[in-house]
PDB file of N, CA and C in Angstrom:
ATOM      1  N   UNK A   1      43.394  65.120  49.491  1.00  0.00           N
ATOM      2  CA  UNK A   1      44.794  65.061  49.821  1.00  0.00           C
ATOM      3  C   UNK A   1      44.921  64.861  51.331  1.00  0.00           C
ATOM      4  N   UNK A   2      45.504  64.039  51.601  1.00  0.00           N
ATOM      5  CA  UNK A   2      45.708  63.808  52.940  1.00  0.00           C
ATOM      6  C   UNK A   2      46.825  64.803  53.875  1.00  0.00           C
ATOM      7  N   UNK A   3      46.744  64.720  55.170  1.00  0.00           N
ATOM      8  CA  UNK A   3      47.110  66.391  55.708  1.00  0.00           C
ATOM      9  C   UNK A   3      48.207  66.339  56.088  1.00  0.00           C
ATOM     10  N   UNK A   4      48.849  67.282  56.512  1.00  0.00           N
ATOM     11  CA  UNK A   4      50.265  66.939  57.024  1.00  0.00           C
ATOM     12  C   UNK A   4      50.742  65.862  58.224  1.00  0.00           C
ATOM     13  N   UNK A   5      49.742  65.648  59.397  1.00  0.00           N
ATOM     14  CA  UNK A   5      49.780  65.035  60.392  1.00  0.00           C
ATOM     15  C   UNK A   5      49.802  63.685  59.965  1.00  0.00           C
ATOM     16  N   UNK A   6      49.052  63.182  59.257  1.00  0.00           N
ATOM     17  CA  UNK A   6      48.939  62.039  58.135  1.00  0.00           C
ATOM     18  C   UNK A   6      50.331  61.624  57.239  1.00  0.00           C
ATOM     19  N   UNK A   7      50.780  62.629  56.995  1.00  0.00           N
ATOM     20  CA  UNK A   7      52.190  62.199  56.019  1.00  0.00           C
ATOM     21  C   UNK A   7      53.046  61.825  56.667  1.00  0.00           C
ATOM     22  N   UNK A   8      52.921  62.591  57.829  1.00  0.00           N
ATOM     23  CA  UNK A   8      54.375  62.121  58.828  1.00  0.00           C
ATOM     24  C   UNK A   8      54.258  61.012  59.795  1.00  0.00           C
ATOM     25  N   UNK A   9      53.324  60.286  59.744  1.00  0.00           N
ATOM     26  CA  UNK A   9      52.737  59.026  59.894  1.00  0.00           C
ATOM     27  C   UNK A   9      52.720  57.615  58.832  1.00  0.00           C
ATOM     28  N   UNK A  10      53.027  57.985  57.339  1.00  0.00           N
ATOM     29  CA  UNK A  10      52.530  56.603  57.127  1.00  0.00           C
ATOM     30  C   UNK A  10      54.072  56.514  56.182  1.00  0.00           C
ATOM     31  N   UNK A  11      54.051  55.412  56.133  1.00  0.00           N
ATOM     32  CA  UNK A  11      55.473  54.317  54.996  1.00  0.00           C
ATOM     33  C   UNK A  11      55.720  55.064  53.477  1.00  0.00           C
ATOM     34  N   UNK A  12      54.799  54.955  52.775  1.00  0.00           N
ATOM     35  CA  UNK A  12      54.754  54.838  51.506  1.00  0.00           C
ATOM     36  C   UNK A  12      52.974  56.124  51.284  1.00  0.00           C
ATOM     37  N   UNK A  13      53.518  56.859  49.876  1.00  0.00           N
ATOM     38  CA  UNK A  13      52.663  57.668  49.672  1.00  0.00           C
ATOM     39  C   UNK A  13      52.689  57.341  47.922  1.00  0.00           C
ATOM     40  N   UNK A  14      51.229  57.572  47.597  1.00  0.00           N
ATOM     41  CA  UNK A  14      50.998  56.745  46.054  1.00  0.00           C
ATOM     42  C   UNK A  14      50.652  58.352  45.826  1.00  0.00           C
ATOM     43  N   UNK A  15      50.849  58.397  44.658  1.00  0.00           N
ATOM     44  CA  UNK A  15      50.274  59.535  43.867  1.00  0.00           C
ATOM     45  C   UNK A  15      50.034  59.504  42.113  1.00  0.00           C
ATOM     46  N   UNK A  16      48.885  59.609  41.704  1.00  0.00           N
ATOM     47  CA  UNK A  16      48.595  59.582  39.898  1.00  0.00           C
ATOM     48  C   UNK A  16      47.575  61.127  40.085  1.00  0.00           C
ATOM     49  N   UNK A  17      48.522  61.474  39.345  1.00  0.00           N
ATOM     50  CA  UNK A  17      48.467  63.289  38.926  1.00  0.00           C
ATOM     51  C   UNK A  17      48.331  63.351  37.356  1.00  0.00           C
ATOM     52  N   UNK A  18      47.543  64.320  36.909  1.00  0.00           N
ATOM     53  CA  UNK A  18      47.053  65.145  35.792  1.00  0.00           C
ATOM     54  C   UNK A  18      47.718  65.746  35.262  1.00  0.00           C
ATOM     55  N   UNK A  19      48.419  66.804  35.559  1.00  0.00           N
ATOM     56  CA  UNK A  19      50.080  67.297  35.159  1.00  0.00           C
ATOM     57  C   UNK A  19      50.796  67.820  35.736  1.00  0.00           C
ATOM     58  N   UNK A  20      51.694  68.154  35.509  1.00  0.00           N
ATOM     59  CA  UNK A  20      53.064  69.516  35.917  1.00  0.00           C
ATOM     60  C   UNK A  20      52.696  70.149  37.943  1.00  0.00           C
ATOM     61  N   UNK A  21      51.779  70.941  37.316  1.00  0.00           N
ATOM     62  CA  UNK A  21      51.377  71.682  38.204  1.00  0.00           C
ATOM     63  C   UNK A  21      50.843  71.204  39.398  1.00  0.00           C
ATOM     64  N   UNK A  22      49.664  69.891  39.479  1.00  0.00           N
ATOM     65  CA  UNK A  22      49.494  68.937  40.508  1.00  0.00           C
ATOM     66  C   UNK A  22      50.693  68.333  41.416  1.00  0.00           C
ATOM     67  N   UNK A  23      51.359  67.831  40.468  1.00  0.00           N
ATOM     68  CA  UNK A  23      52.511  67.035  40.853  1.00  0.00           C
ATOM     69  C   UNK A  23      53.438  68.096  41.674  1.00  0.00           C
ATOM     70  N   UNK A  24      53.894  69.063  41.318  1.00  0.00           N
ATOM     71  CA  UNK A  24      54.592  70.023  42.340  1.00  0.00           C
ATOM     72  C   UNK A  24      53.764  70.634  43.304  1.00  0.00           C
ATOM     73  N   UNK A  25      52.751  70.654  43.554  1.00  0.00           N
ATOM     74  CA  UNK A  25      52.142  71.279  44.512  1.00  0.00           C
ATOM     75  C   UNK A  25      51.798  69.550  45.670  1.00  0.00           C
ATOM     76  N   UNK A  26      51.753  68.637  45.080  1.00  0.00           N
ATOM     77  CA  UNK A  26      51.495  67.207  46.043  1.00  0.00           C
ATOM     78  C   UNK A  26      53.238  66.991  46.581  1.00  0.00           C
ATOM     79  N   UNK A  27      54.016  67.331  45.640  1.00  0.00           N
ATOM     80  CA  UNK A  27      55.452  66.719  45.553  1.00  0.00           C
ATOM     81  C   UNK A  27      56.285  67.502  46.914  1.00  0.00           C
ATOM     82  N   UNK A  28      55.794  68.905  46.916  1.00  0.00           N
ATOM     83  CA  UNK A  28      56.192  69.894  47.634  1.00  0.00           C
ATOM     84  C   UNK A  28      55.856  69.121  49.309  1.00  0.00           C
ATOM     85  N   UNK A  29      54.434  69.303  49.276  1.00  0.00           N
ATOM     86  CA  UNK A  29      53.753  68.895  50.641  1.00  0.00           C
ATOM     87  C   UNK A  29      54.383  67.242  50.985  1.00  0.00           C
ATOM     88  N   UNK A  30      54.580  66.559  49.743  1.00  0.00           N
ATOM     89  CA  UNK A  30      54.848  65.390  50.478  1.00  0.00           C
ATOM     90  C   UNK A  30      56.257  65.078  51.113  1.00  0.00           C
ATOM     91  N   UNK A  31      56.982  66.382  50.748  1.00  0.00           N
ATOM     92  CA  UNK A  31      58.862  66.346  50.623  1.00  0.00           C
ATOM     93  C   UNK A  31      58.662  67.255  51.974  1.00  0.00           C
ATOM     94  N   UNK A  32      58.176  67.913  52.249  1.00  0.00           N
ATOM     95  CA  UNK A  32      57.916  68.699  53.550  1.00  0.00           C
ATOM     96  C   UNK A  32      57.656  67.513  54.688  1.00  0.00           C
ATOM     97  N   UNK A  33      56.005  66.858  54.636  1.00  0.00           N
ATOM     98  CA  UNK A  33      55.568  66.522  55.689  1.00  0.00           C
ATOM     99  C   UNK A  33      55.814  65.171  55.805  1.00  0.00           C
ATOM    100  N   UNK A  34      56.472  64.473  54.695  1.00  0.00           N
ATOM    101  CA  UNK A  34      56.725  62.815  54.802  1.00  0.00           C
ATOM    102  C   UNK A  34      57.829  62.575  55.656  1.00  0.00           C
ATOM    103  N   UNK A  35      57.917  61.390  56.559  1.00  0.00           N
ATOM    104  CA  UNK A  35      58.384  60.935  57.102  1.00  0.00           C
ATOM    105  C   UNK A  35      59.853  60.749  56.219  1.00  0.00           C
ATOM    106  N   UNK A  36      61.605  60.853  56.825  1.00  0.00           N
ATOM    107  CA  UNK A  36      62.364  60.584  56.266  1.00  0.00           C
ATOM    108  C   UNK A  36      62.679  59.639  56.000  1.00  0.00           C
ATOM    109  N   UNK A  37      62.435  58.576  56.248  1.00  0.00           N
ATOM    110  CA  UNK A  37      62.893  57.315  55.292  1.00  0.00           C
ATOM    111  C   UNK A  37      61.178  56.857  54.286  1.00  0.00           C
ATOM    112  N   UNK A  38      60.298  58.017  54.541  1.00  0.00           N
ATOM    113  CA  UNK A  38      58.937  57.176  53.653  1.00  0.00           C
ATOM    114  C   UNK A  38      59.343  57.000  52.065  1.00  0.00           C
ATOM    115  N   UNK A  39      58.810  56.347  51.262  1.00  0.00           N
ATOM    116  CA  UNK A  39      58.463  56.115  50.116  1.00  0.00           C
ATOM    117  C   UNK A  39      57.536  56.739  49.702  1.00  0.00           C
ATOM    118  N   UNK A  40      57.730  57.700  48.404  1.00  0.00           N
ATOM    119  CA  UNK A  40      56.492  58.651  47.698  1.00  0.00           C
ATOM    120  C   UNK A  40      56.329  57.820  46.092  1.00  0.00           C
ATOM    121  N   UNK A  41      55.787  57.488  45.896  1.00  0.00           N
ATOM    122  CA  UNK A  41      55.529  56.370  44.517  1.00  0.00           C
ATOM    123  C   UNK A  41      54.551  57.161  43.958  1.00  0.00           C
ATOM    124  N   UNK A  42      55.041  57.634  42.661  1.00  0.00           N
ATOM    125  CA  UNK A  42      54.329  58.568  41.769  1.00  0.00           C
ATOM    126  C   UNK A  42      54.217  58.061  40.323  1.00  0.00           C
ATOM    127  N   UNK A  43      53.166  57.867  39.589  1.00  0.00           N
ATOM    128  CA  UNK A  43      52.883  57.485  38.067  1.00  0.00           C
ATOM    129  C   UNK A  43      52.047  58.313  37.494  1.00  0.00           C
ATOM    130  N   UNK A  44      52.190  59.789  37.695  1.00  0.00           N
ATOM    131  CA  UNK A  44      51.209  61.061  37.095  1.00  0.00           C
ATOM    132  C   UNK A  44      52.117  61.048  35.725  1.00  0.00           C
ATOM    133  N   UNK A  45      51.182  61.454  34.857  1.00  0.00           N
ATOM    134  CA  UNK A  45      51.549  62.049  33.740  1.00  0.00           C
ATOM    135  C   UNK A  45      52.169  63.361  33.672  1.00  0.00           C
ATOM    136  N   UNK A  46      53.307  63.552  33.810  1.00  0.00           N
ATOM    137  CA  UNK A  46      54.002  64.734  34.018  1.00  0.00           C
ATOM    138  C   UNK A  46      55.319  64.797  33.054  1.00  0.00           C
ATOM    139  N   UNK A  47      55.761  65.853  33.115  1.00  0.00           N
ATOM    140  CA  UNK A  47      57.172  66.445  32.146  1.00  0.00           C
ATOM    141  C   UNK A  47      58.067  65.850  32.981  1.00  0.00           C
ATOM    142  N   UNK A  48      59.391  65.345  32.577  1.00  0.00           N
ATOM    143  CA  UNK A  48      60.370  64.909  33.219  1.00  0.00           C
ATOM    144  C   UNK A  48      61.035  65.939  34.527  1.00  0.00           C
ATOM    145  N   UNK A  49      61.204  67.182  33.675  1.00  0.00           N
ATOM    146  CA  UNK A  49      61.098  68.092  34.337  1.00  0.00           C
ATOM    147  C   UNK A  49      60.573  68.328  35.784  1.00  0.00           C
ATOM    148  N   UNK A  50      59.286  68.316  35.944  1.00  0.00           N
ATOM    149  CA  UNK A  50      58.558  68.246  37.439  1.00  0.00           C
ATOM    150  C   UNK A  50      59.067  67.658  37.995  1.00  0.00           C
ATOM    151  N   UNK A  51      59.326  66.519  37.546  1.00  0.00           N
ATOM    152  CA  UNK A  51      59.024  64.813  38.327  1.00  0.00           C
ATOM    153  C   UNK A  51      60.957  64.871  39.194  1.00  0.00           C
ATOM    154  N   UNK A  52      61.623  65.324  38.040  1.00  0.00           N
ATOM    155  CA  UNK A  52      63.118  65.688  38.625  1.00  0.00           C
ATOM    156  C   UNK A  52      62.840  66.734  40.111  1.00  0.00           C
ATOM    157  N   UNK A  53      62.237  68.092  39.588  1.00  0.00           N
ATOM    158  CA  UNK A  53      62.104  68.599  40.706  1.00  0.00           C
ATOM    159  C   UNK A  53      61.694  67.914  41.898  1.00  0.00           C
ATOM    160  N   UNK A  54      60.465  67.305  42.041  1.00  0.00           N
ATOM    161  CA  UNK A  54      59.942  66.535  42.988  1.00  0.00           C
ATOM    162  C   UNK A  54      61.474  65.471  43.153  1.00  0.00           C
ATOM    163  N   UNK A  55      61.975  65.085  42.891  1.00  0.00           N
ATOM    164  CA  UNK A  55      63.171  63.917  42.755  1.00  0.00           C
ATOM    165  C   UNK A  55      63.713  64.588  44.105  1.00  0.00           C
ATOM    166  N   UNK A  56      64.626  65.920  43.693  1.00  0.00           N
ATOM    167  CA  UNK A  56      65.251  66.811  43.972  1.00  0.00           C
ATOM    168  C   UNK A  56      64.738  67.368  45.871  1.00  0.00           C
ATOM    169  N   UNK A  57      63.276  67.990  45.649  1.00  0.00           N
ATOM    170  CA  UNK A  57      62.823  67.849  46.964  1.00  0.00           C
ATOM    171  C   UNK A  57      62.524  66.820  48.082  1.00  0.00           C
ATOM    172  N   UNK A  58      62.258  65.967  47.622  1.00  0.00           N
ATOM    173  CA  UNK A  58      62.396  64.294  48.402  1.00  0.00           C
ATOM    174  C   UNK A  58      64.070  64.018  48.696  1.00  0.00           C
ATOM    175  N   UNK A  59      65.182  64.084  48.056  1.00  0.00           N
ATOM    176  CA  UNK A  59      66.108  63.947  48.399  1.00  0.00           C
ATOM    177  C   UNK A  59      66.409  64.659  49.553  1.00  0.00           C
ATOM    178  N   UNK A  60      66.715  66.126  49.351  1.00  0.00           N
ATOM    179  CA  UNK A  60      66.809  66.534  50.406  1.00  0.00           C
ATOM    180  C   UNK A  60      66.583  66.503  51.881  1.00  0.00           C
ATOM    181  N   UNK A  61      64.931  65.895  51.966  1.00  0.00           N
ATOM    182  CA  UNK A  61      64.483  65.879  53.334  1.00  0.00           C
ATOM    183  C   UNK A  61      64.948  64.339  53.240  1.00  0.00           C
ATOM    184  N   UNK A  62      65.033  63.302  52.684  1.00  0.00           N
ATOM    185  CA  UNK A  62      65.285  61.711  53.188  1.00  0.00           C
ATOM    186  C   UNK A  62      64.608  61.174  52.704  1.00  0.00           C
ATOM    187  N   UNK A  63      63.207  61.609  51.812  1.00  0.00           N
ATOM    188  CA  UNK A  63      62.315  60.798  51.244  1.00  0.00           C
ATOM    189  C   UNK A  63      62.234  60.113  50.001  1.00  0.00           C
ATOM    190  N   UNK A  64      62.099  59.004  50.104  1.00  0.00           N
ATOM    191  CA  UNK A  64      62.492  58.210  49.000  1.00  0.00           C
ATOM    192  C   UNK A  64      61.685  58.548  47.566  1.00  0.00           C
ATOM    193  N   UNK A  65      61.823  58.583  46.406  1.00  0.00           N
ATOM    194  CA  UNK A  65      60.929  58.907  45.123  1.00  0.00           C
ATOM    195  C   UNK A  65      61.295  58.070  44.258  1.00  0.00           C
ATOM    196  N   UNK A  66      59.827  57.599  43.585  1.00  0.00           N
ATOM    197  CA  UNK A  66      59.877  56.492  42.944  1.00  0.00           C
ATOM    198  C   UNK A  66      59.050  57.029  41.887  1.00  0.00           C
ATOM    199  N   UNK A  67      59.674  57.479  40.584  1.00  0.00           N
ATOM    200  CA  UNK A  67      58.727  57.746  39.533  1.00  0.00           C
ATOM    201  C   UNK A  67      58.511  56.853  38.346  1.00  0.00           C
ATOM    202  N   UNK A  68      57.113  56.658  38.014  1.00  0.00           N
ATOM    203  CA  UNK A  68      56.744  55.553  36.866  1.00  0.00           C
ATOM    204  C   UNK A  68      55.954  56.405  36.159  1.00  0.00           C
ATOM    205  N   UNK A  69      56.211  56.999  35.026  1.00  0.00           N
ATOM    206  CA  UNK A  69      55.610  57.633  34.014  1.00  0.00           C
ATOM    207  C   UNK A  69      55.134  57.482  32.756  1.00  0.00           C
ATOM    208  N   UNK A  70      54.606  57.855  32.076  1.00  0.00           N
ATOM    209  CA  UNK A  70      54.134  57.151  30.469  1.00  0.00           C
ATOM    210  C   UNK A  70      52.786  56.064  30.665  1.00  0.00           C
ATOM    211  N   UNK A  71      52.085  56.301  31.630  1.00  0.00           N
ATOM    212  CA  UNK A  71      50.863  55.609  31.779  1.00  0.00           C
ATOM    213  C   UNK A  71      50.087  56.179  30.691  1.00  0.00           C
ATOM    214  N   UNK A  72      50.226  57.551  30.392  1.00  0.00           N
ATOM    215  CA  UNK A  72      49.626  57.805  29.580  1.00  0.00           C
ATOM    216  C   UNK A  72      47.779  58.453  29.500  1.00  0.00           C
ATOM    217  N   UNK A  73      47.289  59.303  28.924  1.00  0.00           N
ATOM    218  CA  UNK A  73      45.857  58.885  29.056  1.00  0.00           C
ATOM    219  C   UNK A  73      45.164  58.307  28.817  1.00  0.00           C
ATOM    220  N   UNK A  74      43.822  58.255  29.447  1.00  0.00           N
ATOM    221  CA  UNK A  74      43.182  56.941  28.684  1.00  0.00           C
ATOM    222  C   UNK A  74      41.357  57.852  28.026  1.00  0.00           C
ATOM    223  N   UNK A  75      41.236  57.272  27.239  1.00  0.00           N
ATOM    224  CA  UNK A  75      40.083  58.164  26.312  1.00  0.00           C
ATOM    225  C   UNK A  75      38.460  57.727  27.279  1.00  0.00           C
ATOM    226  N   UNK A  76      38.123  58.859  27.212  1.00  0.00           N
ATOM    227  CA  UNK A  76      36.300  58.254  27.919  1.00  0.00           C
ATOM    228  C   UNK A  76      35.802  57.872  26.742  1.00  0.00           C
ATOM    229  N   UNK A  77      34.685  57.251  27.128  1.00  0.00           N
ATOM    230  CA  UNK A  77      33.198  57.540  26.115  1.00  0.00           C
ATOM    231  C   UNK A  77      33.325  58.549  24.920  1.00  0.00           C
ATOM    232  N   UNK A  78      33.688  59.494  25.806  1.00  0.00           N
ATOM    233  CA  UNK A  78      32.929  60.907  24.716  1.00  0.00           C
ATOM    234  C   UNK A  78      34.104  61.000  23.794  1.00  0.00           C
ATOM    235  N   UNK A  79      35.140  60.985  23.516  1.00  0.00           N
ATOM    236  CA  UNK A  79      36.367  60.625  23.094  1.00  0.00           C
ATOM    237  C   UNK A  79      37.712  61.416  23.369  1.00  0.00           C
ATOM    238  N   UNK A  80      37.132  62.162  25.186  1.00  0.00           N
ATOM    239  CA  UNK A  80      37.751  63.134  25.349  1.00  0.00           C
ATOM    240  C   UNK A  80      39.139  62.261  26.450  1.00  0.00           C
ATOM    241  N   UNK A  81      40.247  63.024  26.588  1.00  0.00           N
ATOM    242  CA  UNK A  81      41.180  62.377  27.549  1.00  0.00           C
ATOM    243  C   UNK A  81      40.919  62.578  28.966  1.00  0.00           C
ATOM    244  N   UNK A  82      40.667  61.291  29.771  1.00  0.00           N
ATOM    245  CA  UNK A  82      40.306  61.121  31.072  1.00  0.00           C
ATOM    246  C   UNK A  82      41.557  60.543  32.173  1.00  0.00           C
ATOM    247  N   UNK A  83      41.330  61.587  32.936  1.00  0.00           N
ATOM    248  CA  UNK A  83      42.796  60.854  34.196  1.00  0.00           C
ATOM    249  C   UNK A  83      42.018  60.039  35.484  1.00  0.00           C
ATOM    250  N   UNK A  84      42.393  59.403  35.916  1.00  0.00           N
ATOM    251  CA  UNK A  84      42.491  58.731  36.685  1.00  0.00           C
ATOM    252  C   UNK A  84      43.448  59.183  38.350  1.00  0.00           C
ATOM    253  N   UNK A  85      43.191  59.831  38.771  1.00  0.00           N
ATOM    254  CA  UNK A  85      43.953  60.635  39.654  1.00  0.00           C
ATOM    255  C   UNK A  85      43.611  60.657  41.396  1.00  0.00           C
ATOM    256  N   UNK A  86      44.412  60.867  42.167  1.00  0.00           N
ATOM    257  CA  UNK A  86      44.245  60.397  43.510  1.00  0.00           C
ATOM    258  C   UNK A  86      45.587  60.476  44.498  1.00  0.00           C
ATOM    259  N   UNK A  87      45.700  60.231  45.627  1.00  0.00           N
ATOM    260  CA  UNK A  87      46.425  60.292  46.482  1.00  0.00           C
ATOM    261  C   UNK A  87      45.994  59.467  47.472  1.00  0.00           C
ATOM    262  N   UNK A  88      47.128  58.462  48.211  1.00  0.00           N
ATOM    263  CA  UNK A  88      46.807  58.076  49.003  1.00  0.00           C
ATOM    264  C   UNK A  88      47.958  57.514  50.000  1.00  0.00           C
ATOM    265  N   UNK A  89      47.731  57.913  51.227  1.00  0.00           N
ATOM    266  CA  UNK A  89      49.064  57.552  52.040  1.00  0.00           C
ATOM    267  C   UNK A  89      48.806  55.889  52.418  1.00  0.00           C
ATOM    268  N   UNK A  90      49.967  55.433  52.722  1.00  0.00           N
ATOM    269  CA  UNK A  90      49.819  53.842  53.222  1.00  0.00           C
ATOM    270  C   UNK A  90      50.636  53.376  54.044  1.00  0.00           C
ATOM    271  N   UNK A  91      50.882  52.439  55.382  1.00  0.00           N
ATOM    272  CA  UNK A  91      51.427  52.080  56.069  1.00  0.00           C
ATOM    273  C   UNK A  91      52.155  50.752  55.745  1.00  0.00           C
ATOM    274  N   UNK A  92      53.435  50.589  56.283  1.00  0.00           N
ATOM    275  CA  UNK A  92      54.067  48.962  56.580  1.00  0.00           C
ATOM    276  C   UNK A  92      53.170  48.289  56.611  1.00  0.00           C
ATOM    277  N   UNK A  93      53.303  46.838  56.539  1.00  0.00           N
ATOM    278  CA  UNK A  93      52.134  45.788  57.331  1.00  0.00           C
ATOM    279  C   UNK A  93      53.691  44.893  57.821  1.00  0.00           C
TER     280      UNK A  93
END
């Protein structure tokens, strides 16, 4: 996860989260330390629920939220459900 000094530095912040609980604990830090006009672009598998909250905290400070949900999981090998998950801040060009 990239740090606070970092958030309040870059444009746009990507996030694909595992569930509920990820997503409010990234959603929190990014509604805190993101820049007010940044973009937070989120496609975690989460309850509508969270994703509102996170909505809710980004508003407040100025930060923009962009949620795309229903990616869904995707099955490994073993035939167990595998996420795909990460964070990453990004700048204008």
């Amino acid at each position: 996860m990239a740090d606070a000094g970092t958030l309040g530095q870059v444009d746009f912040v990507f996030s694909s989260l595992p569930h509920d609980a990820a997503l409010l604990a990234v959603g929190e830090q990014v509604a805190q330390s993101a820049r007010p006009d940044a973009v937070y672009v989120d496609t975690s598998t989460v309850s509508l629920g969270a994703s509102a909250r996170v909505a809710e905290l980004c508003q407040v400070r100025g930060v923009q939220y962009l949620a795309h949900h229903g990616v869904g999981q995707q099955q490994n090998g073993r035939g167990r459900a595998a996420h795909r998950h990460g964070f990453w801040p990004a700048r204008r060009v």
